[in-house]
Protein backbone atom coordinates (compact mmCIF):
# COMPACT_ATOMS: atom_id res chain seq x y z
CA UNK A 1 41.78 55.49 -21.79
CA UNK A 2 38.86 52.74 -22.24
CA UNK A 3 38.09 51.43 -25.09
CA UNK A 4 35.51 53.42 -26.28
CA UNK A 5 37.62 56.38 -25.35
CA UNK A 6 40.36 55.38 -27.78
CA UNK A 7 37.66 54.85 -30.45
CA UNK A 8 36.31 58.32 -29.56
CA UNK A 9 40.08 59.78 -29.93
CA UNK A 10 40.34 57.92 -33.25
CA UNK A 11 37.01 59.73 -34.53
CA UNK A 12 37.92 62.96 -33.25
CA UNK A 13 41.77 62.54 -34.98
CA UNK A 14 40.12 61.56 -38.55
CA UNK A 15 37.22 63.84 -38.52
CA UNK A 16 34.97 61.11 -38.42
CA UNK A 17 31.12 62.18 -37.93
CA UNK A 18 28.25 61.49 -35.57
CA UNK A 19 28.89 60.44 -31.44
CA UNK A 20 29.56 56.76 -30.53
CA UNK A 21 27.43 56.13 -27.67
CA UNK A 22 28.76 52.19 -27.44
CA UNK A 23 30.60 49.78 -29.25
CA UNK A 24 28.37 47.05 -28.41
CA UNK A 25 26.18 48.11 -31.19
CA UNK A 26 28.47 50.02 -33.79
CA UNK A 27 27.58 49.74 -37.51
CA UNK A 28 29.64 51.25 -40.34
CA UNK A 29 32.09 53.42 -39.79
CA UNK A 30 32.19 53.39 -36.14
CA UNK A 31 32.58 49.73 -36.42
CA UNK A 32 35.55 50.00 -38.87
CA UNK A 33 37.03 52.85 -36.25
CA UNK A 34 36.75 49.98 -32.95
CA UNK A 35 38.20 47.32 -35.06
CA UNK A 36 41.26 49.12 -35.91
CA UNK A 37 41.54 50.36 -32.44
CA UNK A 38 41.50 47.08 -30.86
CA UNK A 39 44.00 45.57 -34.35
CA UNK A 40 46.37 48.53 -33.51
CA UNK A 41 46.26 47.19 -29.95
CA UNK A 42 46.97 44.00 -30.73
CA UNK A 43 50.09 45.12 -33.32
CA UNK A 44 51.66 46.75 -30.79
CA UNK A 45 51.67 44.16 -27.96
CA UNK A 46 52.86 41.58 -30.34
CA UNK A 47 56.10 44.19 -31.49
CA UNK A 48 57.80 42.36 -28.14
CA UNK A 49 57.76 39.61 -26.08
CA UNK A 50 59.78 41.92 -23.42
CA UNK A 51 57.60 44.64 -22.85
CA UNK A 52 57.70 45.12 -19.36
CA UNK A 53 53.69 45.44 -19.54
CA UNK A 54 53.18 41.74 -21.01
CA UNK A 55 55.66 39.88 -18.33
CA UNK A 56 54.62 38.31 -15.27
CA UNK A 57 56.43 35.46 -12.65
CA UNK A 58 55.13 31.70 -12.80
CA UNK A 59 56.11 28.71 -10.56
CA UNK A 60 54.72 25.17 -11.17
CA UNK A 61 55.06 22.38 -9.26
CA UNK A 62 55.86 19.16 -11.85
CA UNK A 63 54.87 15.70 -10.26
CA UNK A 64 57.18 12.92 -10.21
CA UNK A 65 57.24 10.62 -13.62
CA UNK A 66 55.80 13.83 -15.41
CA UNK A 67 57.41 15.51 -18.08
CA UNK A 68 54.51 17.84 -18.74
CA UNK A 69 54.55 21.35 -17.32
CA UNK A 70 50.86 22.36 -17.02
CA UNK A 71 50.11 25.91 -16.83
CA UNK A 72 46.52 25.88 -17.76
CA UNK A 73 45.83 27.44 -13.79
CA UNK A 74 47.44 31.03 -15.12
CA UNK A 75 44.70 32.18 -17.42
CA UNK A 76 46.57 34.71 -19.19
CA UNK A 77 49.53 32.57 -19.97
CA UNK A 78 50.92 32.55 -23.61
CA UNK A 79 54.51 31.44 -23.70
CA UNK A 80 57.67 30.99 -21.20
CA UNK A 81 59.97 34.03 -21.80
CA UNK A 82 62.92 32.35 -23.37
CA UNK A 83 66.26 32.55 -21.32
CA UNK A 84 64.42 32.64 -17.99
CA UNK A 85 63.50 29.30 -17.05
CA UNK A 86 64.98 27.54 -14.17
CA UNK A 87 64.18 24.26 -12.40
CA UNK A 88 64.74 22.46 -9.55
CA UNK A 89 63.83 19.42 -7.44
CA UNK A 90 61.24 20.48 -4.80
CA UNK A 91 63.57 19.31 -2.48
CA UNK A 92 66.41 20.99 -3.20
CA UNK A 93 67.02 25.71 -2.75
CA UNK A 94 69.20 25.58 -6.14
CA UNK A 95 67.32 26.76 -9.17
CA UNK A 96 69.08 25.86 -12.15
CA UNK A 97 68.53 27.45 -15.88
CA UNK A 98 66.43 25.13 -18.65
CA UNK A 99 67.72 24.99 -22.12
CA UNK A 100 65.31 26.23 -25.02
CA UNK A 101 64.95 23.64 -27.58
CA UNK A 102 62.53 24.66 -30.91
CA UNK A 103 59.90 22.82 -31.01
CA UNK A 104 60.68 21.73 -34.56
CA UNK A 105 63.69 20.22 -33.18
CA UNK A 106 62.36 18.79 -30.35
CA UNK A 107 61.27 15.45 -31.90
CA UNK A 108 65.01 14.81 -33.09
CA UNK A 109 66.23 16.11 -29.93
CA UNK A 110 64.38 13.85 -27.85
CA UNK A 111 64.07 10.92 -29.94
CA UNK A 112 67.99 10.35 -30.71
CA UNK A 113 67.99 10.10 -26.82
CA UNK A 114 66.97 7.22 -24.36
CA UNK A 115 63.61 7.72 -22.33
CA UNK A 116 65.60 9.10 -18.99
CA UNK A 117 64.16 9.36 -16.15
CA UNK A 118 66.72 11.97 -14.37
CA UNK A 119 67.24 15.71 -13.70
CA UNK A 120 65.78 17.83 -16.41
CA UNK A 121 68.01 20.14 -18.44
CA UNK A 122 65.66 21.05 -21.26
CA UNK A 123 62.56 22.52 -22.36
CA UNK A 124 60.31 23.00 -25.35
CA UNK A 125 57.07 24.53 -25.96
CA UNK A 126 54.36 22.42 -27.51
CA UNK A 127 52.05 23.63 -30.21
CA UNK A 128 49.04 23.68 -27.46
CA UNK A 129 51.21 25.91 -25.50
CA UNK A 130 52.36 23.13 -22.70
CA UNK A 131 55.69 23.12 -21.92
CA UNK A 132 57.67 19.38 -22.21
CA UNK A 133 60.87 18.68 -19.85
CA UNK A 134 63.48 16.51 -20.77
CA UNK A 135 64.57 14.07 -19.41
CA UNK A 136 61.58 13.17 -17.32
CA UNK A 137 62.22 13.88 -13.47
CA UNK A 138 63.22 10.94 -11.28
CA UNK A 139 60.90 13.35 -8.25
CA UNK A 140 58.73 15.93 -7.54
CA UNK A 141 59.96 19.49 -9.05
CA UNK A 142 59.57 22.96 -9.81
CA UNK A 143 59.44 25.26 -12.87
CA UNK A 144 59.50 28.96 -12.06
CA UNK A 145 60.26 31.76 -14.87
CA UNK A 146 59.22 34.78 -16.45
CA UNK A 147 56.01 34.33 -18.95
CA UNK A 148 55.01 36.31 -21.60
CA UNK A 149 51.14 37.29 -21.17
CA UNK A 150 48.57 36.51 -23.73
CA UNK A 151 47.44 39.79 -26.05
CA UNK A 152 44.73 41.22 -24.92
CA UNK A 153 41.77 41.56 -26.72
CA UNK A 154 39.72 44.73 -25.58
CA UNK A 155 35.86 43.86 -26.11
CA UNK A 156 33.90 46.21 -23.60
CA UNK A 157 33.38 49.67 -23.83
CA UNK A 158 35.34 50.34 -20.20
CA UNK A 159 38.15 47.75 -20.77
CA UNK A 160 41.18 48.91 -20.63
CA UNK A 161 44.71 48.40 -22.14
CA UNK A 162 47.20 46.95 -20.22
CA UNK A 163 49.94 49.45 -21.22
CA UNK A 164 50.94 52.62 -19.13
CA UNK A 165 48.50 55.25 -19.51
CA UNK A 166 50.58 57.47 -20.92
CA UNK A 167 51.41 55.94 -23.92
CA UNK A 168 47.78 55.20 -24.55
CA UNK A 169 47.76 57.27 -27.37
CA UNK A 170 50.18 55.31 -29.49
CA UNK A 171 46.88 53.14 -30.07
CA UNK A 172 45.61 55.76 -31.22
CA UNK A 173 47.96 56.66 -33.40
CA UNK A 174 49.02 53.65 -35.01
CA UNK A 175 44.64 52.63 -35.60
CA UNK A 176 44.87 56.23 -37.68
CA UNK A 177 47.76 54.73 -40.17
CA UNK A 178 45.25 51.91 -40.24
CA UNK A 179 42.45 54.10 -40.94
CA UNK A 180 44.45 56.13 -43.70
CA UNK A 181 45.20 53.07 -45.93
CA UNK A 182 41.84 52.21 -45.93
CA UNK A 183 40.51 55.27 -46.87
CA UNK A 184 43.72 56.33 -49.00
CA UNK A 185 44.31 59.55 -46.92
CA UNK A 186 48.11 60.79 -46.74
CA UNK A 187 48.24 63.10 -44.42
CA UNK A 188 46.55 61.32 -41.92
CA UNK A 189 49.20 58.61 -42.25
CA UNK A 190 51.85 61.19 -41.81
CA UNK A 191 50.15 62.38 -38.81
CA UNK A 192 49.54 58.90 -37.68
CA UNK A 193 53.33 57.89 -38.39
CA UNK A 194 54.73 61.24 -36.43
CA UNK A 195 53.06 60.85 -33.12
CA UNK A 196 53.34 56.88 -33.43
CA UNK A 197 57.26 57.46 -33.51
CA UNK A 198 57.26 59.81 -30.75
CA UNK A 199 55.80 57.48 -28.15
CA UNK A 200 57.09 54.31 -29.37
CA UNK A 201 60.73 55.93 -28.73
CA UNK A 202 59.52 57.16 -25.11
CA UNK A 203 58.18 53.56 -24.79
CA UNK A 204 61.08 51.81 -26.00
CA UNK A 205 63.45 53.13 -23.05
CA UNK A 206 61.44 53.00 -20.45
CA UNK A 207 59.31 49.94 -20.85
CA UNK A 208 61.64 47.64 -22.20
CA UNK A 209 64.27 46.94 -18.91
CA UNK A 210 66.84 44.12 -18.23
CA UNK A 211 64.55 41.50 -17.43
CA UNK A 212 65.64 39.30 -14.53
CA UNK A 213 64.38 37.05 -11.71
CA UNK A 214 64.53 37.20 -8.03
CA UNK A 215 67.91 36.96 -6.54
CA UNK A 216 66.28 34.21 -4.49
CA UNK A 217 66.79 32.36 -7.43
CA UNK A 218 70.28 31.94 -7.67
């Protein structure tokens, strides 16, 4: 479903009146009905950083003397998927897991340390969303992993989430428990709660699998 056709569903759920042509130009109600659409959307991405939906493979090539790993060329990056992060030398076939270290513990981490200039071994993720090696590496080399994909935002009428079609509706149904706490209506929270729980269970098996990377990689 687009956009406007989840907004449409939501209507049609709550008994909203009148026909919404657009969203570009919604006022009122209809307004209210796209902006819990799109917050409902944006709720349910952010459940999990492992849906299978919101992963996607990177590889970055990190030059000599540089500690910084820029992934500013992948426009819908948002953060490394912890876990799966390897590196290696450019000139070397062995990929090699990164360590994870919080961000908050980063400064300690790196600071009770020497500047090295040597084989990374660990990782953080910067406030800005840039991702810092440690130590610094002696030559060229490579960062390749699973990311996590920024939440989408759906803004046109005809855009369309990113999730499987089929569970579509759990948008739907979770913008309607949104809907029913604004306008204090029970049942339609119950209703909203029912068919939200249905779908999130078929989701949960099927699009949450054993992530893993290429077996190129080991």
């Amino acid at each position: 479903m687009t956009y406007l056709e989840l907004v449409r569903r939501l209507a049609s759920e709550v008994g909203a009146s009148g026909v919404i042509q657009s969203l570009q130009t919604t006022e009122g109600e209809a307004k209210r009905l796209a902006y819990w659409v799109n917050q409902a959307w944006l709720d349910i991405q952010l459940v999990r950083d492992t849906w299978s939906w919101r992963l996607n493979e990177f590889e970055v090539s990190v030059p000599s003397g540089s500690a910084i790993v820029n992934t500013s060329t992948i426009t819908d990056f948002y953060k490394p998927l912890k876990g799966y992060v390897y590196g290696k030398f450019s000139s070397s076939t062995s990929w090699y897991p990164l360590k994870f270290v919080d961000f908050q513990a980063w400064q300690d981490y790196v600071r009770a340390r020497p500047t090295v200039i040597s084989q990374p071994t660990s990782y953080t993720l910067k406030p800005d969303r840039t991702i810092e090696l440690y130590p610094i590496p002696t030559n060229d080399y490579s960062v390749r992993g699973l990311y996590v994909k920024k939440p989408q935002q759906l803004v046109n009428d005809f855009d369309v989430p990113i999730l499987p079609e089929e569970f579509h509706p759990l948008i739907v149904y979770q913008a309607m428990m949104l809907y029913a706490q604004y306008e204090a209506a029970p049942e339609i929270f119950q209703a909203g709660v029912q068919g939200y729980n249905r779908i999130y269970n078929r989701m949960l098996n099927s699009e949450t699998p054993d992530v893993c990377l290429p077996e190129a990689l080991a």
